[in-house]
C-alpha atoms as a PDB file:
ATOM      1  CA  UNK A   1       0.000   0.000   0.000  1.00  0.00           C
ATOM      2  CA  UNK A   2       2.865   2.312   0.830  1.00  0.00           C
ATOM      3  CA  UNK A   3       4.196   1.950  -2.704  1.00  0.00           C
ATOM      4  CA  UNK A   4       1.059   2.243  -4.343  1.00  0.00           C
ATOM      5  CA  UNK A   5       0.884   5.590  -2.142  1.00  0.00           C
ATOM      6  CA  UNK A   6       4.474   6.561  -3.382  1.00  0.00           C
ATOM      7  CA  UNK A   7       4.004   5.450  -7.270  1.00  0.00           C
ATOM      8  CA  UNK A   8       0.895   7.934  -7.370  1.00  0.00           C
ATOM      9  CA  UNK A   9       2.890  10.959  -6.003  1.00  0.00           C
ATOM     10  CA  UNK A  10       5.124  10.353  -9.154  1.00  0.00           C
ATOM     11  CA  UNK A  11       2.064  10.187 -11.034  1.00  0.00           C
ATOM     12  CA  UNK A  12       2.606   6.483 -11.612  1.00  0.00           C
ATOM     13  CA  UNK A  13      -0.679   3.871 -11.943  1.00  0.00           C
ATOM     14  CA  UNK A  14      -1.103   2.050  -8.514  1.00  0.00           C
ATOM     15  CA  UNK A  15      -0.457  -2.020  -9.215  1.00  0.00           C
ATOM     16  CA  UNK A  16      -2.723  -4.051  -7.736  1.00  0.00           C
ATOM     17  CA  UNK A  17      -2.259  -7.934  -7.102  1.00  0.00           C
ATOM     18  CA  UNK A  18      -3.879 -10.042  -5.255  1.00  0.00           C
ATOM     19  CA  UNK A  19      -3.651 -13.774  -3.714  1.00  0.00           C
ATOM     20  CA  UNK A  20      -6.152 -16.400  -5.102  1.00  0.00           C
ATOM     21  CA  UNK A  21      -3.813 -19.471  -4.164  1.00  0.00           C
ATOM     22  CA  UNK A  22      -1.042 -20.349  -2.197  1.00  0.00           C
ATOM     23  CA  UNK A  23      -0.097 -24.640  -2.807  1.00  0.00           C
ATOM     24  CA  UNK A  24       2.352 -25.913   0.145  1.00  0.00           C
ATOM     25  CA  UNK A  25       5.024 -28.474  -1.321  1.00  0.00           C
ATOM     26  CA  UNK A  26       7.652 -29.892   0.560  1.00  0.00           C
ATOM     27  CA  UNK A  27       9.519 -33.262   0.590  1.00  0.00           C
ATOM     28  CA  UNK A  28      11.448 -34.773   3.509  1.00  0.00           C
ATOM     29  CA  UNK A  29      14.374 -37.668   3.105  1.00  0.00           C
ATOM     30  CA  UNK A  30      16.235 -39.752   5.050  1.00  0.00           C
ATOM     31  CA  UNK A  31      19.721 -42.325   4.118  1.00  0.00           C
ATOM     32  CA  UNK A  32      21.306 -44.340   5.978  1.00  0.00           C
ATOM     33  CA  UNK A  33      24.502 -46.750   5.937  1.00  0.00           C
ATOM     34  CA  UNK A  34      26.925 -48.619   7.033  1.00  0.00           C
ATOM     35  CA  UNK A  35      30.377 -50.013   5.834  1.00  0.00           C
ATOM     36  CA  UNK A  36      32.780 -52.978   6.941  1.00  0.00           C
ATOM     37  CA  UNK A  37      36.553 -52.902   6.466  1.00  0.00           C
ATOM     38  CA  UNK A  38      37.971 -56.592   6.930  1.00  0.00           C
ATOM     39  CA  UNK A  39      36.566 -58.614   9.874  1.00  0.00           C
ATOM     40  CA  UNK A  40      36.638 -57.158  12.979  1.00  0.00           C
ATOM     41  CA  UNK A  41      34.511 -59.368  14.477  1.00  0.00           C
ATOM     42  CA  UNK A  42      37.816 -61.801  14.366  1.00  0.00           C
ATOM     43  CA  UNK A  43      40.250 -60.799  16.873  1.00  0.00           C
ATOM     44  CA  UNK A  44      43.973 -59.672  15.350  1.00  0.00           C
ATOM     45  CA  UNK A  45      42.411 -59.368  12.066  1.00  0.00           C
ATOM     46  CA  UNK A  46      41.678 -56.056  11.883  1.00  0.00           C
ATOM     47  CA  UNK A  47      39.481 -54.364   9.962  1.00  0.00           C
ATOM     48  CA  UNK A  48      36.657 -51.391  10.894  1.00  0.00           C
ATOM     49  CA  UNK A  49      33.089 -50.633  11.276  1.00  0.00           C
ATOM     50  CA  UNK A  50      31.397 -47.530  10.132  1.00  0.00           C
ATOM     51  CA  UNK A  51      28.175 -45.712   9.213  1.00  0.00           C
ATOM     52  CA  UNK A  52      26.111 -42.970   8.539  1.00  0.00           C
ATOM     53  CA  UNK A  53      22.789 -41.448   8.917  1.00  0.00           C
ATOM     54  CA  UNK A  54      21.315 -38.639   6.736  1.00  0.00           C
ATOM     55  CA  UNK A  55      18.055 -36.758   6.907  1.00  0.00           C
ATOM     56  CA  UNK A  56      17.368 -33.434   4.184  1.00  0.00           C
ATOM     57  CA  UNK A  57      13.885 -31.023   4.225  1.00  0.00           C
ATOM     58  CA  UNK A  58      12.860 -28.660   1.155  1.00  0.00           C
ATOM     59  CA  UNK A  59       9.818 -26.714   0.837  1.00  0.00           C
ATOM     60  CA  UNK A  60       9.015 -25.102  -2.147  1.00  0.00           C
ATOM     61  CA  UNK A  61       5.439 -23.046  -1.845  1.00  0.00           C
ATOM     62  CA  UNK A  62       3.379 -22.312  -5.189  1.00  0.00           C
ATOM     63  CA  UNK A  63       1.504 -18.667  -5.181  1.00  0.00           C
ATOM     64  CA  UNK A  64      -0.592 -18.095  -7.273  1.00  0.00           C
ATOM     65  CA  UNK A  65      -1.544 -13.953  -7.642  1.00  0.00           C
ATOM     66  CA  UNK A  66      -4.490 -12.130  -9.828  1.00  0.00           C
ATOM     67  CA  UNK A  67      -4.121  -8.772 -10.980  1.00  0.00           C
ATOM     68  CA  UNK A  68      -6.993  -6.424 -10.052  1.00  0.00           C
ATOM     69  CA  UNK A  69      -8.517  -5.079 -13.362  1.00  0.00           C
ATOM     70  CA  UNK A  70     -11.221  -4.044 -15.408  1.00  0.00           C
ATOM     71  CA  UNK A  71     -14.527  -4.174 -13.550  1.00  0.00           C
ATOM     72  CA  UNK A  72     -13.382  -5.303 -10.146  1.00  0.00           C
ATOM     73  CA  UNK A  73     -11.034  -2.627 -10.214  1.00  0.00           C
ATOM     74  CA  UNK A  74     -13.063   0.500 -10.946  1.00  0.00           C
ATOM     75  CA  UNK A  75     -15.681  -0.764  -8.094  1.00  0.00           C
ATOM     76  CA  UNK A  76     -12.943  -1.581  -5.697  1.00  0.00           C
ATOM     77  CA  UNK A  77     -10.942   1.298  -6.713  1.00  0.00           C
ATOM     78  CA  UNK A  78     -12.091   4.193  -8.354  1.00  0.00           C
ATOM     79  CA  UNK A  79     -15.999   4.052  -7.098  1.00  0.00           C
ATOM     80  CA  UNK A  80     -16.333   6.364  -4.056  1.00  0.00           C
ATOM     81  CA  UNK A  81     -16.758   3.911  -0.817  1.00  0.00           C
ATOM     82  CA  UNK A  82     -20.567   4.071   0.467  1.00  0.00           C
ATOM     83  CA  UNK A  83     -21.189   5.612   4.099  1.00  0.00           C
ATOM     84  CA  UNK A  84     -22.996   2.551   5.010  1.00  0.00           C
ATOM     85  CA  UNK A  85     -19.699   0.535   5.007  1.00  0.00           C
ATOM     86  CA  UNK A  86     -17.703   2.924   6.342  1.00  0.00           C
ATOM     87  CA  UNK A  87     -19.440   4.365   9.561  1.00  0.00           C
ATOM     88  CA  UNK A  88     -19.609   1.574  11.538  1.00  0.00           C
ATOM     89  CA  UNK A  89     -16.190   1.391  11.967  1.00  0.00           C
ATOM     90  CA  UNK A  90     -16.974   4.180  14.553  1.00  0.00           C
ATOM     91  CA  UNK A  91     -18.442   1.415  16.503  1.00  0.00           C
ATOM     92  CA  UNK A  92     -15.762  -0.356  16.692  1.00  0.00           C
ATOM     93  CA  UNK A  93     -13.206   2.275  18.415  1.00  0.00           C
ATOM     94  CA  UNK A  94     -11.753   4.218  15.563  1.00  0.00           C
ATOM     95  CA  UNK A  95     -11.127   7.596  16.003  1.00  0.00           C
ATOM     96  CA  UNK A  96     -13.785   8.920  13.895  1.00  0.00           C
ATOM     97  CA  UNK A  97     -11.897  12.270  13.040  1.00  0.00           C
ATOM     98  CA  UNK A  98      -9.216  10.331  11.415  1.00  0.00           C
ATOM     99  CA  UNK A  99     -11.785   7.858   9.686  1.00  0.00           C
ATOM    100  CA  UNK A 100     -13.922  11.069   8.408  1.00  0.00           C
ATOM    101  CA  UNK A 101     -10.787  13.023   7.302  1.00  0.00           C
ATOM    102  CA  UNK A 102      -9.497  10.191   5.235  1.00  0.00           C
ATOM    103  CA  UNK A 103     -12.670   8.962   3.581  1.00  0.00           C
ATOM    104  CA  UNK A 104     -14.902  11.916   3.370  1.00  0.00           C
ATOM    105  CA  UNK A 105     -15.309  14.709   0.795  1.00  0.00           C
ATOM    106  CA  UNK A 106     -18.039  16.454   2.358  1.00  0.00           C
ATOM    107  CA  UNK A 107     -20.150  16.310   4.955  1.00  0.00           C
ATOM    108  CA  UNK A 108     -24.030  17.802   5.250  1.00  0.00           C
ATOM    109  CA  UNK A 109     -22.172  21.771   3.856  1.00  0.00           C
ATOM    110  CA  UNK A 110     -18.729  21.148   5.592  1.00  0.00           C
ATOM    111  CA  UNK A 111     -16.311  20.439   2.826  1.00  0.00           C
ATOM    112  CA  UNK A 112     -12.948  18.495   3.224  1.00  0.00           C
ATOM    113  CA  UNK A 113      -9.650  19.386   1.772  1.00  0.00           C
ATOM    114  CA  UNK A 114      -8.773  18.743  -1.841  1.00  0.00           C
ATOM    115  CA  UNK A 115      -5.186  17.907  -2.466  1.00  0.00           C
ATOM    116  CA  UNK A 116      -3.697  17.469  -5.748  1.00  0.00           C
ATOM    117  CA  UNK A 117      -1.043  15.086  -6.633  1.00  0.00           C
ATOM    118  CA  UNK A 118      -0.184  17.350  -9.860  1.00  0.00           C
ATOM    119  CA  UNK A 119       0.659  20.832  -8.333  1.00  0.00           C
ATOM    120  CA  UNK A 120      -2.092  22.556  -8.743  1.00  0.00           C
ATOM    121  CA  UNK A 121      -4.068  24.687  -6.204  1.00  0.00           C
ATOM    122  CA  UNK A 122      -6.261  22.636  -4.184  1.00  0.00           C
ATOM    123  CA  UNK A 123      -9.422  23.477  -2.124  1.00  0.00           C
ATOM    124  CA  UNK A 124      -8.900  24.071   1.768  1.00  0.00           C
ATOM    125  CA  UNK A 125     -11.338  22.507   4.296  1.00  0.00           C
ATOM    126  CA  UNK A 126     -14.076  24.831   5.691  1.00  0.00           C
ATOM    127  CA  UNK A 127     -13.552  25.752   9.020  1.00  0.00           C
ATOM    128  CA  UNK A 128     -16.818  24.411  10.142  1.00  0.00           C
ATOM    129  CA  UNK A 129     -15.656  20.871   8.904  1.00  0.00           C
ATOM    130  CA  UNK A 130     -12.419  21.108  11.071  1.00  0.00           C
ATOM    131  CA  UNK A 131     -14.474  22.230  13.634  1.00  0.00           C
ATOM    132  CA  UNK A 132     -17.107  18.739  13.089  1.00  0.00           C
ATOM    133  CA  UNK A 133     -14.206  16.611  13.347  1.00  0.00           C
ATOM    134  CA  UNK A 134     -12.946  17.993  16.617  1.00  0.00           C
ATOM    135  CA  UNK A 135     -16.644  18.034  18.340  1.00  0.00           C
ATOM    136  CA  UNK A 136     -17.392  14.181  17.209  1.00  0.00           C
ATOM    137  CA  UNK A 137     -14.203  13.134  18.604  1.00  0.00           C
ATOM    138  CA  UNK A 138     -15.086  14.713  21.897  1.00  0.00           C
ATOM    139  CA  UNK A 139     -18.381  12.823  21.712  1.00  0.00           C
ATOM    140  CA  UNK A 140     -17.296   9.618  20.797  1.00  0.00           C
ATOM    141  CA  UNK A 141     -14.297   9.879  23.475  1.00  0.00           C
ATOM    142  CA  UNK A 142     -17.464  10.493  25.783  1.00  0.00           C
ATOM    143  CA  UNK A 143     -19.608   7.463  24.722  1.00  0.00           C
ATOM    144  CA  UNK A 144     -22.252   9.994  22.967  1.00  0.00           C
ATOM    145  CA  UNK A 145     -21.995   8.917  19.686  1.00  0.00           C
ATOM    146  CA  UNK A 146     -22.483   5.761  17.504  1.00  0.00           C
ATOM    147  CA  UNK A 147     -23.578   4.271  14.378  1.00  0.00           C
ATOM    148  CA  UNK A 148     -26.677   1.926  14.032  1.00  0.00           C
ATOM    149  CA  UNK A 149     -27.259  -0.031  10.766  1.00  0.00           C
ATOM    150  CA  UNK A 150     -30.441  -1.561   9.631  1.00  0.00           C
ATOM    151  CA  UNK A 151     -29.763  -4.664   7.397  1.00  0.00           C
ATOM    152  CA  UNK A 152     -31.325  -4.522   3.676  1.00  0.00           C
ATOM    153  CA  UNK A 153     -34.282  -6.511   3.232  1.00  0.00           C
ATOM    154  CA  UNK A 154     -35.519  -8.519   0.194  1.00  0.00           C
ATOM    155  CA  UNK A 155     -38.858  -7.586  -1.176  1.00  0.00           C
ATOM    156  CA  UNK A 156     -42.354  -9.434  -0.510  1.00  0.00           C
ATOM    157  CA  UNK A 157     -45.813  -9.189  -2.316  1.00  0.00           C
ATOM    158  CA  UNK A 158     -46.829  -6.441   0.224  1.00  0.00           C
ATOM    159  CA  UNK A 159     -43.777  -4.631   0.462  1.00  0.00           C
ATOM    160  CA  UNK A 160     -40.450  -3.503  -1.784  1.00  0.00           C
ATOM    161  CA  UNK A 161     -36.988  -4.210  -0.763  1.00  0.00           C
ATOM    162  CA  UNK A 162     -35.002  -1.442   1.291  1.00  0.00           C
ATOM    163  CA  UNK A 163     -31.298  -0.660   1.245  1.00  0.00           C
ATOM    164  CA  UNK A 164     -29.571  -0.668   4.173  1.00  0.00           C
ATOM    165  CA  UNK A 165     -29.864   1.870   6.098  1.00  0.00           C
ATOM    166  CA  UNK A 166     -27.523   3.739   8.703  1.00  0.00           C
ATOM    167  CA  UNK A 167     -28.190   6.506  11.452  1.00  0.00           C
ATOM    168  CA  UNK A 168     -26.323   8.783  13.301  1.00  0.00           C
ATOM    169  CA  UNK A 169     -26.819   8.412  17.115  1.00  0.00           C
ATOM    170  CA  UNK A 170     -26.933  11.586  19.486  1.00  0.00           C
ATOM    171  CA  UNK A 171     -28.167   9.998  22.972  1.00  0.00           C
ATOM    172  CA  UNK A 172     -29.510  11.781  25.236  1.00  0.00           C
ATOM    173  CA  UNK A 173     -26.478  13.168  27.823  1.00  0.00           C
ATOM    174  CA  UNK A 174     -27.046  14.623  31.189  1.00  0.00           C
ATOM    175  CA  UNK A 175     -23.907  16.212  30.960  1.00  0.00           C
ATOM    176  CA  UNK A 176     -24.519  20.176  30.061  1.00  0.00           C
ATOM    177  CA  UNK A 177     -20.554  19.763  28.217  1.00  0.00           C
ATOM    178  CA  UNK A 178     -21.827  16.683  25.933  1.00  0.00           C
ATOM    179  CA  UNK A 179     -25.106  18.509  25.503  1.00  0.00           C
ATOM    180  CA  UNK A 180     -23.622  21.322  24.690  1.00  0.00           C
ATOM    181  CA  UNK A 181     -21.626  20.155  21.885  1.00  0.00           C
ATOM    182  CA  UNK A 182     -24.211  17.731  20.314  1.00  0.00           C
ATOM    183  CA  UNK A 183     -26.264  20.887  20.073  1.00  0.00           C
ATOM    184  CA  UNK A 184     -22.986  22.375  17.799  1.00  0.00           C
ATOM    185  CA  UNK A 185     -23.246  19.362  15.900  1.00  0.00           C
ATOM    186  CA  UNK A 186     -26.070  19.564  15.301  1.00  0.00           C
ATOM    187  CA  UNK A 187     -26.499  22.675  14.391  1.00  0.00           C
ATOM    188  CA  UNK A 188     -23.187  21.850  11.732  1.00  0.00           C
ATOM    189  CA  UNK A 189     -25.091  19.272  10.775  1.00  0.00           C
ATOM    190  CA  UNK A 190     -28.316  21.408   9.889  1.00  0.00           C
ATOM    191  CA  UNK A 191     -30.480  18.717  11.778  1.00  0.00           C
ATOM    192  CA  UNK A 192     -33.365  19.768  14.005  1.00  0.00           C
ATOM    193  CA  UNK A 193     -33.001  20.809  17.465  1.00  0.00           C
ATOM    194  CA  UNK A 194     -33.153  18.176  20.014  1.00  0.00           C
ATOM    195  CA  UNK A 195     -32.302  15.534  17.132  1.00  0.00           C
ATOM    196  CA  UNK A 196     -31.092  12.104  18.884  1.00  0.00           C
ATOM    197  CA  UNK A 197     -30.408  10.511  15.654  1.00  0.00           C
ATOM    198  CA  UNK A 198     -30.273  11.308  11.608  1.00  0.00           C
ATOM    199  CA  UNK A 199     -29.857   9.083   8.699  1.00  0.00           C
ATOM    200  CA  UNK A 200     -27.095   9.216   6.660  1.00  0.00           C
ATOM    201  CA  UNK A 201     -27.171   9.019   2.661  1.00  0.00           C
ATOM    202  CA  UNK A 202     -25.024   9.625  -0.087  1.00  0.00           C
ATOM    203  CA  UNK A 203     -24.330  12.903  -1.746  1.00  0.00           C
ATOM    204  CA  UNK A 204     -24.896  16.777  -1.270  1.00  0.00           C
ATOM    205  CA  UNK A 205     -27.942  17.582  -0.588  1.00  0.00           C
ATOM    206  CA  UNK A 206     -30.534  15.806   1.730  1.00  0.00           C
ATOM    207  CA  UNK A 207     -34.123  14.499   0.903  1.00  0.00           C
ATOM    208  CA  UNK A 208     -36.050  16.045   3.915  1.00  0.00           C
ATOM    209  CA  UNK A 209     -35.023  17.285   7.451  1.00  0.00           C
ATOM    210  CA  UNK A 210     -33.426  14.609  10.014  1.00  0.00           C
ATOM    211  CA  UNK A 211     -31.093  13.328   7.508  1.00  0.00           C
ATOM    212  CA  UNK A 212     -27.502  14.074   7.054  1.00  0.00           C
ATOM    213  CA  UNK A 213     -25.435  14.139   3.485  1.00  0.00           C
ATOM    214  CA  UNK A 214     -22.047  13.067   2.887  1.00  0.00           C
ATOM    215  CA  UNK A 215     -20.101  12.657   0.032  1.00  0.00           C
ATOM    216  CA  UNK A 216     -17.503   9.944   0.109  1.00  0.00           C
ATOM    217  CA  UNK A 217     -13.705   9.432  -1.151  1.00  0.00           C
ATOM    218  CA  UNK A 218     -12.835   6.661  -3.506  1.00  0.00           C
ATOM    219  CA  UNK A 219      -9.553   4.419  -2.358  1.00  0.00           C
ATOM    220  CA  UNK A 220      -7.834   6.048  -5.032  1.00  0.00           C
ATOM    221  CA  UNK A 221      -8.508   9.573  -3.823  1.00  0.00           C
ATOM    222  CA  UNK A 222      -7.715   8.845  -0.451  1.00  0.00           C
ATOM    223  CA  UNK A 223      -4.519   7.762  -1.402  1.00  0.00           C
ATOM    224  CA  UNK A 224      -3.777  10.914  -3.952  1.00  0.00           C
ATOM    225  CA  UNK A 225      -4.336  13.131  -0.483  1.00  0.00           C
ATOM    226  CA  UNK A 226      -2.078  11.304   1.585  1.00  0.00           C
ATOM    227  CA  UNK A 227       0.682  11.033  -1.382  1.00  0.00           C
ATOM    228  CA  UNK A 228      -0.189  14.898  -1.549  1.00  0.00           C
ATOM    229  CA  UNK A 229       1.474  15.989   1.552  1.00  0.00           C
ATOM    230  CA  UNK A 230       4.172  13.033   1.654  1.00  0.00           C
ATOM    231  CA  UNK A 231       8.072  14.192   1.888  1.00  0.00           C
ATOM    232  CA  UNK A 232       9.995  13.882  -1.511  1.00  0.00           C
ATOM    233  CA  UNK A 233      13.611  15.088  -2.175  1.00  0.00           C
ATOM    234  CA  UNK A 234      13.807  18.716  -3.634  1.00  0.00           C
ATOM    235  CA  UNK A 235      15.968  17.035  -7.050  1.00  0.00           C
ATOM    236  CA  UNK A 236      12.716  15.402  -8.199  1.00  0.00           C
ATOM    237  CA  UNK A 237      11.150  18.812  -7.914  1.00  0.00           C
ATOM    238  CA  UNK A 238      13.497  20.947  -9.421  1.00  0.00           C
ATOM    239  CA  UNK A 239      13.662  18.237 -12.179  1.00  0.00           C
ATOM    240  CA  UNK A 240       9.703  18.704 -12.434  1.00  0.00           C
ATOM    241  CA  UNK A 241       9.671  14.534 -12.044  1.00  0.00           C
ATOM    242  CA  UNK A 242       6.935  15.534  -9.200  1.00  0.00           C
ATOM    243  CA  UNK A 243       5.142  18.532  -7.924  1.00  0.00           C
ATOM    244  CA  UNK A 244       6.000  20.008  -4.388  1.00  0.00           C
ATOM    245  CA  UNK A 245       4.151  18.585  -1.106  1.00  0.00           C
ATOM    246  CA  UNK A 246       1.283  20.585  -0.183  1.00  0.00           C
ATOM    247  CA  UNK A 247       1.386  21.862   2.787  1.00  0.00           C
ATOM    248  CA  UNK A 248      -1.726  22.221   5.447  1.00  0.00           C
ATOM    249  CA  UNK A 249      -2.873  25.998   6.888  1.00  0.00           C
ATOM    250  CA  UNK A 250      -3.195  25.964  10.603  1.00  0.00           C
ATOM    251  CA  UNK A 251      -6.977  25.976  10.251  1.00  0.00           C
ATOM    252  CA  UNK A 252      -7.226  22.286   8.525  1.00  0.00           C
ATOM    253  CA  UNK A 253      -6.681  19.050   9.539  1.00  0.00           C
ATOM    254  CA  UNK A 254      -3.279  18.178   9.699  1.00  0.00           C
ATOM    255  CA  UNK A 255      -2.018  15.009   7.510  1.00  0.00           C
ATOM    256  CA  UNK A 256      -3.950  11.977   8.883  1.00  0.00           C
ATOM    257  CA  UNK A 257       0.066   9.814   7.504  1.00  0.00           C
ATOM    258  CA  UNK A 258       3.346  11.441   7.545  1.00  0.00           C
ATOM    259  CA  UNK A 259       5.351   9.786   5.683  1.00  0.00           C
ATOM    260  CA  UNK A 260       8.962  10.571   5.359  1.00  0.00           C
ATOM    261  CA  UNK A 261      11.822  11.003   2.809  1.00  0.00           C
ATOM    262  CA  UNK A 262      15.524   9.689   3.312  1.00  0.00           C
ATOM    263  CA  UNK A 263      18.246   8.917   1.125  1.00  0.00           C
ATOM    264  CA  UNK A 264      19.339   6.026   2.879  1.00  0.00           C
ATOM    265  CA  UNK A 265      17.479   3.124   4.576  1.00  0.00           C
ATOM    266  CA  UNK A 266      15.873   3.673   7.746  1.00  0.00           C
ATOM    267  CA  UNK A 267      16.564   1.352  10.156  1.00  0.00           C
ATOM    268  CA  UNK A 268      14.229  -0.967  12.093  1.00  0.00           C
ATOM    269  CA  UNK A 269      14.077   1.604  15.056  1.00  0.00           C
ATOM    270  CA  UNK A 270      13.110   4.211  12.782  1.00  0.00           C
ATOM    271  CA  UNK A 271      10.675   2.834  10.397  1.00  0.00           C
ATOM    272  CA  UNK A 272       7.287   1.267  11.205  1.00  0.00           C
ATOM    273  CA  UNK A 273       7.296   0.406   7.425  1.00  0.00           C
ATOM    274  CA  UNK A 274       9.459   1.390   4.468  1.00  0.00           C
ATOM    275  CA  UNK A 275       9.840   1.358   0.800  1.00  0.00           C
ATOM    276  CA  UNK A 276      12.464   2.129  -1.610  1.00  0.00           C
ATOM    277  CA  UNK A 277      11.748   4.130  -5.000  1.00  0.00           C
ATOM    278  CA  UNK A 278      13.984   5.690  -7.565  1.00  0.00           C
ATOM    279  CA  UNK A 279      17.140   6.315  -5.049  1.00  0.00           C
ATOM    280  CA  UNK A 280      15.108   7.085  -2.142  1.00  0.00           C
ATOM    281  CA  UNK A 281      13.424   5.628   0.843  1.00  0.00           C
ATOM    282  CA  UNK A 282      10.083   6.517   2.135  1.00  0.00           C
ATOM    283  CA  UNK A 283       9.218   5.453   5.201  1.00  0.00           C
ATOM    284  CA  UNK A 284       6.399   6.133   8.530  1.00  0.00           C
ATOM    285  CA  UNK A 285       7.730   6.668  11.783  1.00  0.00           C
ATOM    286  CA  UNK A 286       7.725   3.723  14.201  1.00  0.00           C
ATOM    287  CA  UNK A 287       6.863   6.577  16.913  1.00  0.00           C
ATOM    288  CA  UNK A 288       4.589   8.038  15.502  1.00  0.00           C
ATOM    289  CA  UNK A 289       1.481   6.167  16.533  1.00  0.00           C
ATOM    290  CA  UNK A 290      -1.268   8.527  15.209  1.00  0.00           C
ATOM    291  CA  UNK A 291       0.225   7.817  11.198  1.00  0.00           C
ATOM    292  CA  UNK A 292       0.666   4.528  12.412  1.00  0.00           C
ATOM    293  CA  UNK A 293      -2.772   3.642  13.112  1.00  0.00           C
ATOM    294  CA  UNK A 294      -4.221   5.756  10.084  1.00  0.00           C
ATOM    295  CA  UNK A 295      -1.939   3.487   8.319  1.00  0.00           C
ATOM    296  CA  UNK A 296      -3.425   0.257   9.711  1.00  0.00           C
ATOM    297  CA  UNK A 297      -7.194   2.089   8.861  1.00  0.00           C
ATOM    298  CA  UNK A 298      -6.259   2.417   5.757  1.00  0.00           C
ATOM    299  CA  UNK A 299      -5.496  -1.447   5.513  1.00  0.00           C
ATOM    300  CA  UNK A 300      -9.332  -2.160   7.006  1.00  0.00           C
ATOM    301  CA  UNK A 301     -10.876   0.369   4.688  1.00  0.00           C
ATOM    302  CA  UNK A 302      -9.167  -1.152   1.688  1.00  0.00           C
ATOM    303  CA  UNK A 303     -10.308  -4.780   2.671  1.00  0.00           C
ATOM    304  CA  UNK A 304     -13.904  -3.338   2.843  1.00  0.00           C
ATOM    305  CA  UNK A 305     -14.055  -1.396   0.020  1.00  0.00           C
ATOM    306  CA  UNK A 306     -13.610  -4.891  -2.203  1.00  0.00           C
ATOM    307  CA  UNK A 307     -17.203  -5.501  -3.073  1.00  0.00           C
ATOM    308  CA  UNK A 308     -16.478  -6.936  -6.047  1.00  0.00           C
ATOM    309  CA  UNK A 309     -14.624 -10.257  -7.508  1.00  0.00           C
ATOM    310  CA  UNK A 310     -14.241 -11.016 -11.189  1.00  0.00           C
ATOM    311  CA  UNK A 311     -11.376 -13.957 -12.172  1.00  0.00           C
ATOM    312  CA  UNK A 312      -9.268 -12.612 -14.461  1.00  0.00           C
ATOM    313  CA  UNK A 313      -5.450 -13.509 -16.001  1.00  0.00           C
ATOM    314  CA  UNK A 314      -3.775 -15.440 -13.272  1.00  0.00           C
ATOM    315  CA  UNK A 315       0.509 -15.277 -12.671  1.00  0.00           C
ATOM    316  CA  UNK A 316       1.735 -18.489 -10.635  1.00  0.00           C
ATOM    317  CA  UNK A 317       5.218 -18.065  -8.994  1.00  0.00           C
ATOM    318  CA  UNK A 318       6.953 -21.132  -7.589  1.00  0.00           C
ATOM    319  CA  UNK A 319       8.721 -19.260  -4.246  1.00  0.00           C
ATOM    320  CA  UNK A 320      12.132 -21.212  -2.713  1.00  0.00           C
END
């Protein structure tokens, strides 16, 4: 993923691969012998006794990879990742400013950062969408948020079938400090006063009142703003082989994954995970434990983003 991060900062096509087979093979011997010089067995006649015992282990594993193309790869890539697969990873303990930053364009009329991997100018956050991510953090860190789902259901004679749908929780708080933000949130949010929960669809507007709109990033686009702000070595700018990193004002989010820039190889202390690319290493912080778990979110949100599964050309590579 790091690479795939890295190739699209050089404007490079992310390569996508993935497992369909892995075939164990292995084969175990063992020899054995033994020699007689003479006879030994007749006293003054000389003569030896020897042997040997021999025992070898190989195992050479099959893999077997598919590339990720045509149709699976513009759903699992390119098509922007519905909010009803990516909220309820709220429930399960994410920070849900991080989450939101990485994976949302806009949310209700509080717009997100655009970054550009090509140098252009991009589009700052709003200051009320900075200002959502900080007050939904607070909320979450005090149990006063969370995400419920309704499961899809097929249709009958007397009714049709309904998507699944997801809300927004705002529980009812007794203390004035949680009240007090939901209130802000809600008011962000443009839901009705006194609102305890709104349902969540996709896109820019809403339908009717209670209901909050968000427009979601793709994978690729999530990983064009973090390769936006990534460290590169001046050289490849001045040589126009990249565009300079952009660089956040003091009234947006910060960059959910720093990822740094080094000549040389970092070591194990240094790097939670590195890659090397054209002469240079690029690697996250092993201390760094906020880009460190954005990282890891990044791995979840991929797996969950794969809705779809088409077989295509297979490469099998016998590994010793």
């Amino acid at each position: 993923m790091l690479f795939n991060i890295v190739q699209l900062r050089y404007s490079l096509s992310p390569t996508l691969i993935e497992p369909t087979q892995i075939i164990s093979a292995y084969t175990a011997e063992t020899s054995s012998s033994a020699n007689i010089n003479g006879t030994p067995w007749i006293q003054g006649a000389g003569g030896s006794l020897g042997g040997s015992l021999g025992y070898s282990y190989s195992d050479s594993p099959t893999v077997t990879y598919q590339p990720v193309s045509g149709i699976q790869f513009s759903v699992n890539i390119l098509r922007p990742i519905s909010p009803q697969t990516l909220l309820p990873l709220i429930s399960s303990g994410l920070p849900v400013d991080t989450l939101l930053q990485m994976t949302m364009q806009s949310i209700g009329p509080a717009s997100n950062t655009t970054s550009t991997i090509a140098g252009t100018e991009g589009k700052e956050a709003s200051i009320r969408f900075t200002y959502l991510l900080r007050a939904l953090r607070k909320l979450q860190a005090g149990n006063a948020l969370s995400i419920r789902s309704i499961a899809p259901t097929a249709a009958t004679k007397t009714q049709p079938a309904q998507p699944e749908r997801t809300f927004i929780l705002l529980p009812h708080s007794s203390s004035p400090e949680i009240i007090e933000l939901q209130g802000q949130v809600r008011q962000a949010l443009q839901l009705p006063a006194g609102c305890e929960q709104a349902e969540v669809i996709y896109g820019r507007t809403v339908d009717h009142p209670g209901q909050v709109a968000m427009v979601t990033r793709s994978m690729l686009s999530i990983w064009e703003d973090v390769a936006s702000t990534m460290e590169v070595p001046q050289k490849m700018v001045d040589k126009g082989v990249t565009a300079p990193s952009v660089v956040r004002g003091p009234n947006e989010p910060q960059p959910a994954i720093i990822i740094h820039c080094s000549p040389t190889r970092p070591s194990n202390e240094q790097a939670y995970t590195s890659v090397e690319y054209e002469g240079s290493w690029y690697w996250i912080a092993k201390d760094d434990l906020a880009s460190k778990l954005a990282f890891s979110m990044l791995q979840f949100i991929h797996a969950i983003a794969e809705t779809a599964s088409v077989k295509g050309a297979m490469v099998t590579i016998p590994s010793r």
